[in-house]
PDB file of N, CA and C in Angstrom:
ATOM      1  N   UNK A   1     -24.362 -28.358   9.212  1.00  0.00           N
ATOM      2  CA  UNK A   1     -24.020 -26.997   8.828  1.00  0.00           C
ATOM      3  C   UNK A   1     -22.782 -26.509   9.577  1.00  0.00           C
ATOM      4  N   UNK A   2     -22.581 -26.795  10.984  1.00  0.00           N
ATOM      5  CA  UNK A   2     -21.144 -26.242  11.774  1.00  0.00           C
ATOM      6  C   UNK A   2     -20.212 -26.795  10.950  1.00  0.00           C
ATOM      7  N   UNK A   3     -20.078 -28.184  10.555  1.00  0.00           N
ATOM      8  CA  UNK A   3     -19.330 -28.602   9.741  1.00  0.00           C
ATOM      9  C   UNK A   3     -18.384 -27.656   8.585  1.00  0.00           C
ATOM     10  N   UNK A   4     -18.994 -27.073   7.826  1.00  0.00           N
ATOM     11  CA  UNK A   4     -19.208 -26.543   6.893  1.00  0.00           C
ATOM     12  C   UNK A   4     -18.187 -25.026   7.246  1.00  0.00           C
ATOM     13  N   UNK A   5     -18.595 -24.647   8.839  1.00  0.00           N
ATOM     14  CA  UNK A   5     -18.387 -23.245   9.289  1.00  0.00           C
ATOM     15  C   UNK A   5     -16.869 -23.103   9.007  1.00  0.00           C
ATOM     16  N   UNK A   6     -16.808 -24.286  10.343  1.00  0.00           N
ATOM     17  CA  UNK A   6     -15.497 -25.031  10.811  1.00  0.00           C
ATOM     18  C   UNK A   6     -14.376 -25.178   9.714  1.00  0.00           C
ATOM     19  N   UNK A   7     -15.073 -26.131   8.616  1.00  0.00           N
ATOM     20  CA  UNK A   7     -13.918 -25.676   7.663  1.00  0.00           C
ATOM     21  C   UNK A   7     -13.530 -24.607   6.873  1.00  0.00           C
ATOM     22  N   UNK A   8     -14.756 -23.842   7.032  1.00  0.00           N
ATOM     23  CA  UNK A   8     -14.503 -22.409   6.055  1.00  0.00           C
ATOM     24  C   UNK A   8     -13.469 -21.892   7.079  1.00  0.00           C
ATOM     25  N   UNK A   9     -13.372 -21.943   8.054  1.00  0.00           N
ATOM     26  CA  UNK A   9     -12.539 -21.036   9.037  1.00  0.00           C
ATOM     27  C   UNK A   9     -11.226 -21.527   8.834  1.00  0.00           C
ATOM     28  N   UNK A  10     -10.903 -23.313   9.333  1.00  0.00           N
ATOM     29  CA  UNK A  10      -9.566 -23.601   8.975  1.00  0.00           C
ATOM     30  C   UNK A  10      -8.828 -22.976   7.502  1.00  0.00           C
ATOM     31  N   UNK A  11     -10.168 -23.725   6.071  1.00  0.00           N
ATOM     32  CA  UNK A  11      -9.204 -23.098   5.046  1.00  0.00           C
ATOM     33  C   UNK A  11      -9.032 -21.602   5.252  1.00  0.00           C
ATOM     34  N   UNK A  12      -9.188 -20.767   5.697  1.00  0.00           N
ATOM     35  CA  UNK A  12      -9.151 -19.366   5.635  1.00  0.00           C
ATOM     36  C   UNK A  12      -7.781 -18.996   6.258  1.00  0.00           C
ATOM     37  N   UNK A  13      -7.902 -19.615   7.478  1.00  0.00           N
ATOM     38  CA  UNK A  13      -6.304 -18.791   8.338  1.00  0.00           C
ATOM     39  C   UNK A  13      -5.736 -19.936   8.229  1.00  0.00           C
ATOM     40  N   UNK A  14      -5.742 -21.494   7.500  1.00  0.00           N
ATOM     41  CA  UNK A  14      -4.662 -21.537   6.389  1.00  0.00           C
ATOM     42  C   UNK A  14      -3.858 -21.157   5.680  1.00  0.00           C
ATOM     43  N   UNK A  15      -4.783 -20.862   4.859  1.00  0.00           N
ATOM     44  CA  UNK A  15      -4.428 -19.981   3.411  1.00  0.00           C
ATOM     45  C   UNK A  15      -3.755 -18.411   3.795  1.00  0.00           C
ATOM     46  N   UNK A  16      -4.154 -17.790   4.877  1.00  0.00           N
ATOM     47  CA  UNK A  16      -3.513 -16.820   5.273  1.00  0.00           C
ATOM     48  C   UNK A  16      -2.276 -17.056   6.028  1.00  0.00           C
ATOM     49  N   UNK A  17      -2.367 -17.954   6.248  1.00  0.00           N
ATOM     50  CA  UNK A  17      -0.861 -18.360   7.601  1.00  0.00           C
ATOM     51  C   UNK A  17       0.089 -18.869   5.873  1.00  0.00           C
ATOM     52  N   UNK A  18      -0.153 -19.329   5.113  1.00  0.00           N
ATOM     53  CA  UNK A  18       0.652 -19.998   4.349  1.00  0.00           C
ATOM     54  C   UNK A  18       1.239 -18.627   3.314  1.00  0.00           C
ATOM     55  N   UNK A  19       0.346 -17.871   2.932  1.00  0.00           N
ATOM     56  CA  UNK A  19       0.238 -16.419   2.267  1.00  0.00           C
ATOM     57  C   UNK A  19       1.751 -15.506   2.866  1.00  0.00           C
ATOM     58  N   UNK A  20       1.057 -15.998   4.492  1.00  0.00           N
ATOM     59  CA  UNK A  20       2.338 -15.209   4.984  1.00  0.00           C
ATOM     60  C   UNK A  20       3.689 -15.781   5.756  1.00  0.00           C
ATOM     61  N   UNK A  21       3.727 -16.537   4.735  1.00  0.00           N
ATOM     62  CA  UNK A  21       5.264 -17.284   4.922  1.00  0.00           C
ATOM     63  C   UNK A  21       5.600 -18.171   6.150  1.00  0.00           C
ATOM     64  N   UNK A  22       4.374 -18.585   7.185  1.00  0.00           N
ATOM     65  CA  UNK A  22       4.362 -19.463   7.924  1.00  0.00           C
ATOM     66  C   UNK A  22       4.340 -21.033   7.605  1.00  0.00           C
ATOM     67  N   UNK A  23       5.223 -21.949   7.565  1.00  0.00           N
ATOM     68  CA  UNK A  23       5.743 -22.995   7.137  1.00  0.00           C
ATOM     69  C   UNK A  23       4.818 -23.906   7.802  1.00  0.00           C
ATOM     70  N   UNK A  24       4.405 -24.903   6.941  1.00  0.00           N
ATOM     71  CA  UNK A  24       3.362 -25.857   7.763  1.00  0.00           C
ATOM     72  C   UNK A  24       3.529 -26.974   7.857  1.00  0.00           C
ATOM     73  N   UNK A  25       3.692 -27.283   9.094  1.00  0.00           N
ATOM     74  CA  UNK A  25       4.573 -28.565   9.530  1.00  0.00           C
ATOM     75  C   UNK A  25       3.082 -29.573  10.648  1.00  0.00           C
ATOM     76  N   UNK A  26       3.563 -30.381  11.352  1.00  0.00           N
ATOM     77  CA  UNK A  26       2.628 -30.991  12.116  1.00  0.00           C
ATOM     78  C   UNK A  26       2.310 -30.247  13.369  1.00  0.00           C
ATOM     79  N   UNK A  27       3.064 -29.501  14.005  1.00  0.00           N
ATOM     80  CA  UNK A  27       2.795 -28.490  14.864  1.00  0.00           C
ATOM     81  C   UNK A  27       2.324 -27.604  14.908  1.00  0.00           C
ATOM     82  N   UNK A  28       2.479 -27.063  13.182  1.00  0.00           N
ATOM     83  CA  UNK A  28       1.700 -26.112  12.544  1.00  0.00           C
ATOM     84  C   UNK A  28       0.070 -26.194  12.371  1.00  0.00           C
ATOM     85  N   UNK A  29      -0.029 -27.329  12.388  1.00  0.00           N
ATOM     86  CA  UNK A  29      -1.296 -27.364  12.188  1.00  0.00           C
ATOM     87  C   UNK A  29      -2.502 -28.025  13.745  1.00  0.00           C
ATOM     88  N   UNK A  30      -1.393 -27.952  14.703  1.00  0.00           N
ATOM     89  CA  UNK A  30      -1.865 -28.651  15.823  1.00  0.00           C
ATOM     90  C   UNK A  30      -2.417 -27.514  16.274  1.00  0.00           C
ATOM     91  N   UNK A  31      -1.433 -26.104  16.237  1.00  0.00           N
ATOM     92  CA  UNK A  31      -1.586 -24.795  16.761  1.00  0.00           C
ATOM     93  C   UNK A  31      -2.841 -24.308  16.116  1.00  0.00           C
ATOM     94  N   UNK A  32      -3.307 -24.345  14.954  1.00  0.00           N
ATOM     95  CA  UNK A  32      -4.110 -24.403  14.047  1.00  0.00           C
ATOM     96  C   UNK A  32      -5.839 -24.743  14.510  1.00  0.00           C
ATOM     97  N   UNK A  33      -5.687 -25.576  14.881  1.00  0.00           N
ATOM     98  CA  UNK A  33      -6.928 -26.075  15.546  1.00  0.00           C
ATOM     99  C   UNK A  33      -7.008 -25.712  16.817  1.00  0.00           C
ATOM    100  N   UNK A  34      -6.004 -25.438  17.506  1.00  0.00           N
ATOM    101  CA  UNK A  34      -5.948 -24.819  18.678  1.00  0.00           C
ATOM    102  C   UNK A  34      -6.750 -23.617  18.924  1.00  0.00           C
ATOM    103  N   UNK A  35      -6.339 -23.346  17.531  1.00  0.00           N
ATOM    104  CA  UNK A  35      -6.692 -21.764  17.733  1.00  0.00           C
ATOM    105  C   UNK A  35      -8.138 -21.965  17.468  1.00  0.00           C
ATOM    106  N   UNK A  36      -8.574 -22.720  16.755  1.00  0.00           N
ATOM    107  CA  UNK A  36      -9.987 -22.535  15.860  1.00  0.00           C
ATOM    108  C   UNK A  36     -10.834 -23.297  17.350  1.00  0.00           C
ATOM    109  N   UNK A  37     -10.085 -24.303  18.150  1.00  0.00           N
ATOM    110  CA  UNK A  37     -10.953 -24.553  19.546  1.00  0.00           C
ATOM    111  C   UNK A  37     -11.225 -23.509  20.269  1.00  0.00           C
ATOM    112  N   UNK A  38     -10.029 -22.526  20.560  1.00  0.00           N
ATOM    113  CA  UNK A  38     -10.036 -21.230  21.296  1.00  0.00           C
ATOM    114  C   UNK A  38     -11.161 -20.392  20.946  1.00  0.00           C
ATOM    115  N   UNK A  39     -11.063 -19.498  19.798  1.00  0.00           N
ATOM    116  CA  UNK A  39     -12.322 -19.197  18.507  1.00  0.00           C
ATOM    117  C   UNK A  39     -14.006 -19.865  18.993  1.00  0.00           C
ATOM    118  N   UNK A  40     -13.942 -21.309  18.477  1.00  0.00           N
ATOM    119  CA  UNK A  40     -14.907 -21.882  19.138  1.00  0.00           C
ATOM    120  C   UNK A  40     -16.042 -21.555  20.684  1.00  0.00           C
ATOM    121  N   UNK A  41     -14.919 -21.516  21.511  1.00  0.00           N
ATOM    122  CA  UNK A  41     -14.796 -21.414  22.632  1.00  0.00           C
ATOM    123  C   UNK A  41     -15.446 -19.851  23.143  1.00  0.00           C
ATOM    124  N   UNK A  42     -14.983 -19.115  22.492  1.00  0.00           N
ATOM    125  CA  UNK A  42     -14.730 -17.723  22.424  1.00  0.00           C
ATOM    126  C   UNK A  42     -16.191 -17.137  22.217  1.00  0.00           C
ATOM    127  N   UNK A  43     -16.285 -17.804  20.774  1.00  0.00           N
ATOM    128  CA  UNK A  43     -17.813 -17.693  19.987  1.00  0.00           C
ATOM    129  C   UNK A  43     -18.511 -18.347  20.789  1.00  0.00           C
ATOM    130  N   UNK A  44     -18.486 -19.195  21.450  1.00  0.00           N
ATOM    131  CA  UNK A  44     -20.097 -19.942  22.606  1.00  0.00           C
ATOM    132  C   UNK A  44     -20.211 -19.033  23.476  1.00  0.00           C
ATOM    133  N   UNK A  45     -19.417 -18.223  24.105  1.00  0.00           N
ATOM    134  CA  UNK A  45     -19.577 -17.261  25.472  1.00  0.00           C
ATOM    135  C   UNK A  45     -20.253 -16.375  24.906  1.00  0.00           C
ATOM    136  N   UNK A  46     -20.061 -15.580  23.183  1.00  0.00           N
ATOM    137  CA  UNK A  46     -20.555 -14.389  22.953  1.00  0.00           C
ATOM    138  C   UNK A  46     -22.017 -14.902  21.900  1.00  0.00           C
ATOM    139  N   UNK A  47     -21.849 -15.981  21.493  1.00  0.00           N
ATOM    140  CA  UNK A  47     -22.996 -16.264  21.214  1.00  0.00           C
ATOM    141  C   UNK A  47     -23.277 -16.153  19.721  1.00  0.00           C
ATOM    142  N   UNK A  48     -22.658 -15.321  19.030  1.00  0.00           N
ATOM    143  CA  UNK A  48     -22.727 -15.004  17.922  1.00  0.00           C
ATOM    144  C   UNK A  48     -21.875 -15.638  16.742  1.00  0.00           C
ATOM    145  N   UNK A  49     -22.673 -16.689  16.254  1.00  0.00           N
ATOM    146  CA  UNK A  49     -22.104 -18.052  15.160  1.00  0.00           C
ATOM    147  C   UNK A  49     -21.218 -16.915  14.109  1.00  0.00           C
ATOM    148  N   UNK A  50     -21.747 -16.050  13.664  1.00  0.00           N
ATOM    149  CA  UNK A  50     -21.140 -15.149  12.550  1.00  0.00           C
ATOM    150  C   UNK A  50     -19.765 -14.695  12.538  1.00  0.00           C
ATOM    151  N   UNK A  51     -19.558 -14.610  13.651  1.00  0.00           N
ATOM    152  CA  UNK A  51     -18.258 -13.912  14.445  1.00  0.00           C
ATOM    153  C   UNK A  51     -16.889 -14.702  14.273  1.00  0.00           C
ATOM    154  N   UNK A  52     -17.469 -16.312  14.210  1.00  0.00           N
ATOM    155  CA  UNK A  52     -16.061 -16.748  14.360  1.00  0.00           C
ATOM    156  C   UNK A  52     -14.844 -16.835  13.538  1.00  0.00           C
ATOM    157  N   UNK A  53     -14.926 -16.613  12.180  1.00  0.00           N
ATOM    158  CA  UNK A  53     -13.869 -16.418  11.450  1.00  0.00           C
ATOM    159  C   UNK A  53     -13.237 -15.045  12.217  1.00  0.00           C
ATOM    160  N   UNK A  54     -14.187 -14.030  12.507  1.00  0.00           N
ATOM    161  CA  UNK A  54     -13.625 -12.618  12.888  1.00  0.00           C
ATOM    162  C   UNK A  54     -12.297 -12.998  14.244  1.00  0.00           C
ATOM    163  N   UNK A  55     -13.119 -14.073  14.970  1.00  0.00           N
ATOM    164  CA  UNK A  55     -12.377 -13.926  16.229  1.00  0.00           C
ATOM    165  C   UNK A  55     -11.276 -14.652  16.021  1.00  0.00           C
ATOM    166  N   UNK A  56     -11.386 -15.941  15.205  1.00  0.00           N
ATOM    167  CA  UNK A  56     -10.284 -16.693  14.791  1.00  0.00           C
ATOM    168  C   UNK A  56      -8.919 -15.653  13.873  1.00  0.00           C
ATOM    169  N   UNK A  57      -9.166 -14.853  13.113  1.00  0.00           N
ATOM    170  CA  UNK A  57      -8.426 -13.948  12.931  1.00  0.00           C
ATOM    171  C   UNK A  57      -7.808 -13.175  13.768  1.00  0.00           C
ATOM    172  N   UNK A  58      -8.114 -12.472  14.898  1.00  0.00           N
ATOM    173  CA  UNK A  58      -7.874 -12.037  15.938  1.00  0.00           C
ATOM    174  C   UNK A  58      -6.568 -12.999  16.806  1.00  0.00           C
ATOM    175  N   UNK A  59      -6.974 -14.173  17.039  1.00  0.00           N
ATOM    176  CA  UNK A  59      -6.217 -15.180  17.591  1.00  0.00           C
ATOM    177  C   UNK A  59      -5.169 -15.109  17.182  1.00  0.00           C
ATOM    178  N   UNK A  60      -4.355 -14.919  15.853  1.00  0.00           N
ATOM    179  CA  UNK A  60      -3.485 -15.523  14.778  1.00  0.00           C
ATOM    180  C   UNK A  60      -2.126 -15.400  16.012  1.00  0.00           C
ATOM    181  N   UNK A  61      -1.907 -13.860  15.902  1.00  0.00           N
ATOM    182  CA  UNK A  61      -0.831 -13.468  17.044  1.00  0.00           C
ATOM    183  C   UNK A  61      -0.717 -14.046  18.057  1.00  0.00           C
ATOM    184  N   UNK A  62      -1.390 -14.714  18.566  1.00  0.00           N
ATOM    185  CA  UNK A  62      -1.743 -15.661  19.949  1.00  0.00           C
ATOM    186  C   UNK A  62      -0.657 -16.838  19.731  1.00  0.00           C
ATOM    187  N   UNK A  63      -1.114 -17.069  18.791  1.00  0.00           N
ATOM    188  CA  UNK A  63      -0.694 -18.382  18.206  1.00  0.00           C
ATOM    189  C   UNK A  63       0.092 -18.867  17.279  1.00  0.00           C
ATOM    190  N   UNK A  64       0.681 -17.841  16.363  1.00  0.00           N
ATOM    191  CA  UNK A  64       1.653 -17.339  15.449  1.00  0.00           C
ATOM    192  C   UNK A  64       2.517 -16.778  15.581  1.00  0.00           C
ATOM    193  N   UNK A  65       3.992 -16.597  15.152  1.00  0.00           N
ATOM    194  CA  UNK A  65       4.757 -15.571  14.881  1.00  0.00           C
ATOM    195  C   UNK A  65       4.821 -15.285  13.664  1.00  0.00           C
ATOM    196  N   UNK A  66       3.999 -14.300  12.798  1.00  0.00           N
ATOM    197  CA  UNK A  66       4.148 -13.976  11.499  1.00  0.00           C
ATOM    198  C   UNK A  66       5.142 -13.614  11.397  1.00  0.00           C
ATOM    199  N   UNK A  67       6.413 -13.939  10.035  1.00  0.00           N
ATOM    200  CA  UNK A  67       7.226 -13.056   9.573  1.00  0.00           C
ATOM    201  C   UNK A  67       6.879 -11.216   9.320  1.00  0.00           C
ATOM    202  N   UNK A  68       7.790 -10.529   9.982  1.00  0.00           N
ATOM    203  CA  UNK A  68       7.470  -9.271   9.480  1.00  0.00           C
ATOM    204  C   UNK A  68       7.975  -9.180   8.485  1.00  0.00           C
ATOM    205  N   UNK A  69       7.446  -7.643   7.531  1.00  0.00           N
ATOM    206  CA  UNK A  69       7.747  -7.510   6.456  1.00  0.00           C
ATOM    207  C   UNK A  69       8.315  -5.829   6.301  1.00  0.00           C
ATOM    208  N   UNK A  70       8.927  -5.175   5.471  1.00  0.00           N
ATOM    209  CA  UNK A  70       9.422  -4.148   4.988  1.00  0.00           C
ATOM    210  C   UNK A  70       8.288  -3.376   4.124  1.00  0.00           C
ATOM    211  N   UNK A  71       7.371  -2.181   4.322  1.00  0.00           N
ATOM    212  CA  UNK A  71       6.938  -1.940   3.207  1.00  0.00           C
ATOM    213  C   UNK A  71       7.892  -0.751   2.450  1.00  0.00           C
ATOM    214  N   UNK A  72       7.174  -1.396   1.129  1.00  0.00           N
ATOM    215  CA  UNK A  72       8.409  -0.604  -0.001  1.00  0.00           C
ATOM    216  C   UNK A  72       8.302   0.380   0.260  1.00  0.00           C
ATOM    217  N   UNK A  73       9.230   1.644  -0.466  1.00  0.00           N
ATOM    218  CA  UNK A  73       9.085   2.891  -0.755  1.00  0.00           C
ATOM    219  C   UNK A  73       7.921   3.183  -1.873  1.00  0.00           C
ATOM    220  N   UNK A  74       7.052   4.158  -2.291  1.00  0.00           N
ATOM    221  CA  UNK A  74       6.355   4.008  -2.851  1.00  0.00           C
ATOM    222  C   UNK A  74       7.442   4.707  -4.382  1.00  0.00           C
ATOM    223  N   UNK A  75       6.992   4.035  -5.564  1.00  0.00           N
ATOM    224  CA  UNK A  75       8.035   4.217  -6.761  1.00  0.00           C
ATOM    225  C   UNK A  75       7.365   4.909  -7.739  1.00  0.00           C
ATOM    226  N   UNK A  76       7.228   6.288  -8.274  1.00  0.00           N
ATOM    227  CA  UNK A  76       8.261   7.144  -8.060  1.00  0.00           C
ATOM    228  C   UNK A  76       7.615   7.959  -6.812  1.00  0.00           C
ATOM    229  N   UNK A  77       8.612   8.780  -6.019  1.00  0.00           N
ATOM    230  CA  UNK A  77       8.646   9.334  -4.978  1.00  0.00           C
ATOM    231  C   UNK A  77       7.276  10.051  -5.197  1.00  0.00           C
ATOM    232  N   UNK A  78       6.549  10.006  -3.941  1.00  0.00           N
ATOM    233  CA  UNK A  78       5.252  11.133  -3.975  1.00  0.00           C
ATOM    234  C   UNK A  78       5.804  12.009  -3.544  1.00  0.00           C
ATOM    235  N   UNK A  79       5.044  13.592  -4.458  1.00  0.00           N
ATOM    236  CA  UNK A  79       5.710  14.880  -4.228  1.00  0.00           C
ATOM    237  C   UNK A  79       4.274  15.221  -4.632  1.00  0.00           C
ATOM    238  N   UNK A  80       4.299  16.807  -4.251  1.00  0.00           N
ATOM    239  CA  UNK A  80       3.203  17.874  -4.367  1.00  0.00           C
ATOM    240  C   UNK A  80       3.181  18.135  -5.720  1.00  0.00           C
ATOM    241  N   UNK A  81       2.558  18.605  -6.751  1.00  0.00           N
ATOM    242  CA  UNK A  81       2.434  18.814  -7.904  1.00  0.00           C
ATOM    243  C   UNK A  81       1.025  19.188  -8.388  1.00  0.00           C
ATOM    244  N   UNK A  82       0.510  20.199  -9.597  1.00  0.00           N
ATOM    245  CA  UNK A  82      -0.072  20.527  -9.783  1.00  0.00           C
ATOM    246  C   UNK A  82      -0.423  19.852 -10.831  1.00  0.00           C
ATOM    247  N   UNK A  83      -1.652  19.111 -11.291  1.00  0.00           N
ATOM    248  CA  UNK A  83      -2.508  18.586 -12.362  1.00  0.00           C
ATOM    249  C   UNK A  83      -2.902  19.275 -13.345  1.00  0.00           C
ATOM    250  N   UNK A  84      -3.231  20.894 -13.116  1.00  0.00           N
ATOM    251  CA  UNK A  84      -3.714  21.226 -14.298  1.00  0.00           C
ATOM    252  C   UNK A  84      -5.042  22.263 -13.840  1.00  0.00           C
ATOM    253  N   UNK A  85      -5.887  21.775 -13.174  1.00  0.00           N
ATOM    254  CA  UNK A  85      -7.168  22.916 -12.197  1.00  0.00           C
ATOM    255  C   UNK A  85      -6.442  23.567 -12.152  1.00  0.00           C
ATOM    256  N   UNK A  86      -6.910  25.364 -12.071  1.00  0.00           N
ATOM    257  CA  UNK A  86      -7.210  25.917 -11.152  1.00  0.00           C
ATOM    258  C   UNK A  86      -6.987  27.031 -12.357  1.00  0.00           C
ATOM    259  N   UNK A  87      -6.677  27.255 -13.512  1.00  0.00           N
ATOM    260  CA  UNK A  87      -6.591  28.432 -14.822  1.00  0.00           C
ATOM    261  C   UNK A  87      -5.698  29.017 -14.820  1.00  0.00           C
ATOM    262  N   UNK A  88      -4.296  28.678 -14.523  1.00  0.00           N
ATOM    263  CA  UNK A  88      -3.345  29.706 -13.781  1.00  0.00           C
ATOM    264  C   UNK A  88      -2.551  29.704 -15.021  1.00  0.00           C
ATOM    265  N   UNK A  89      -2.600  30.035 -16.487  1.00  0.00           N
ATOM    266  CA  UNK A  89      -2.373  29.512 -17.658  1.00  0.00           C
ATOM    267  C   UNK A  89      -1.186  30.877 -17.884  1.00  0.00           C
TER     268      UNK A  89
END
């Protein structure tokens, strides 16, 4: 069954490291397991099997430099405006 955990965790902050434009090379993935030993590690002190995707997420920054990103402007501009309530006819 750990088996099972273990890989749900790798594919996960995989798929998220790859999502977010982190390039995956052989180092990439050394750091990778690193992290999920750390995680591991982390989860035996606190005891709680459930946790470890949570904590392995946590790690990422540890062990990552995510590209930052720009968020958009929202399109079209939010402004105050009235819907229609209130009878003012």
């Amino acid at each position: 069954m750990a088996e099972i955990v273990f890989q749900e965790v790798f594919n996960r902050i995989f798929t998220y490291l790859r999502e977010a434009g982190v390039e995956m090379t052989a180092n990439t993935y050394r750091s990778l397991l690193h992290l999920i030993d750390d995680a591991v590690e982390q989860n035996r002190e606190r005891g709680d099997h459930e946790q470890l995707l949570s904590i392995a997420v946590d790690l990422i920054p540890r062990y990552f430099d995510l590209p930052s990103f720009d968020t958009p402007d929202p399109c079209p501009p939010i402004c105050r405006a009235s819907i229609g309530y209130g009878g003012n006819d």
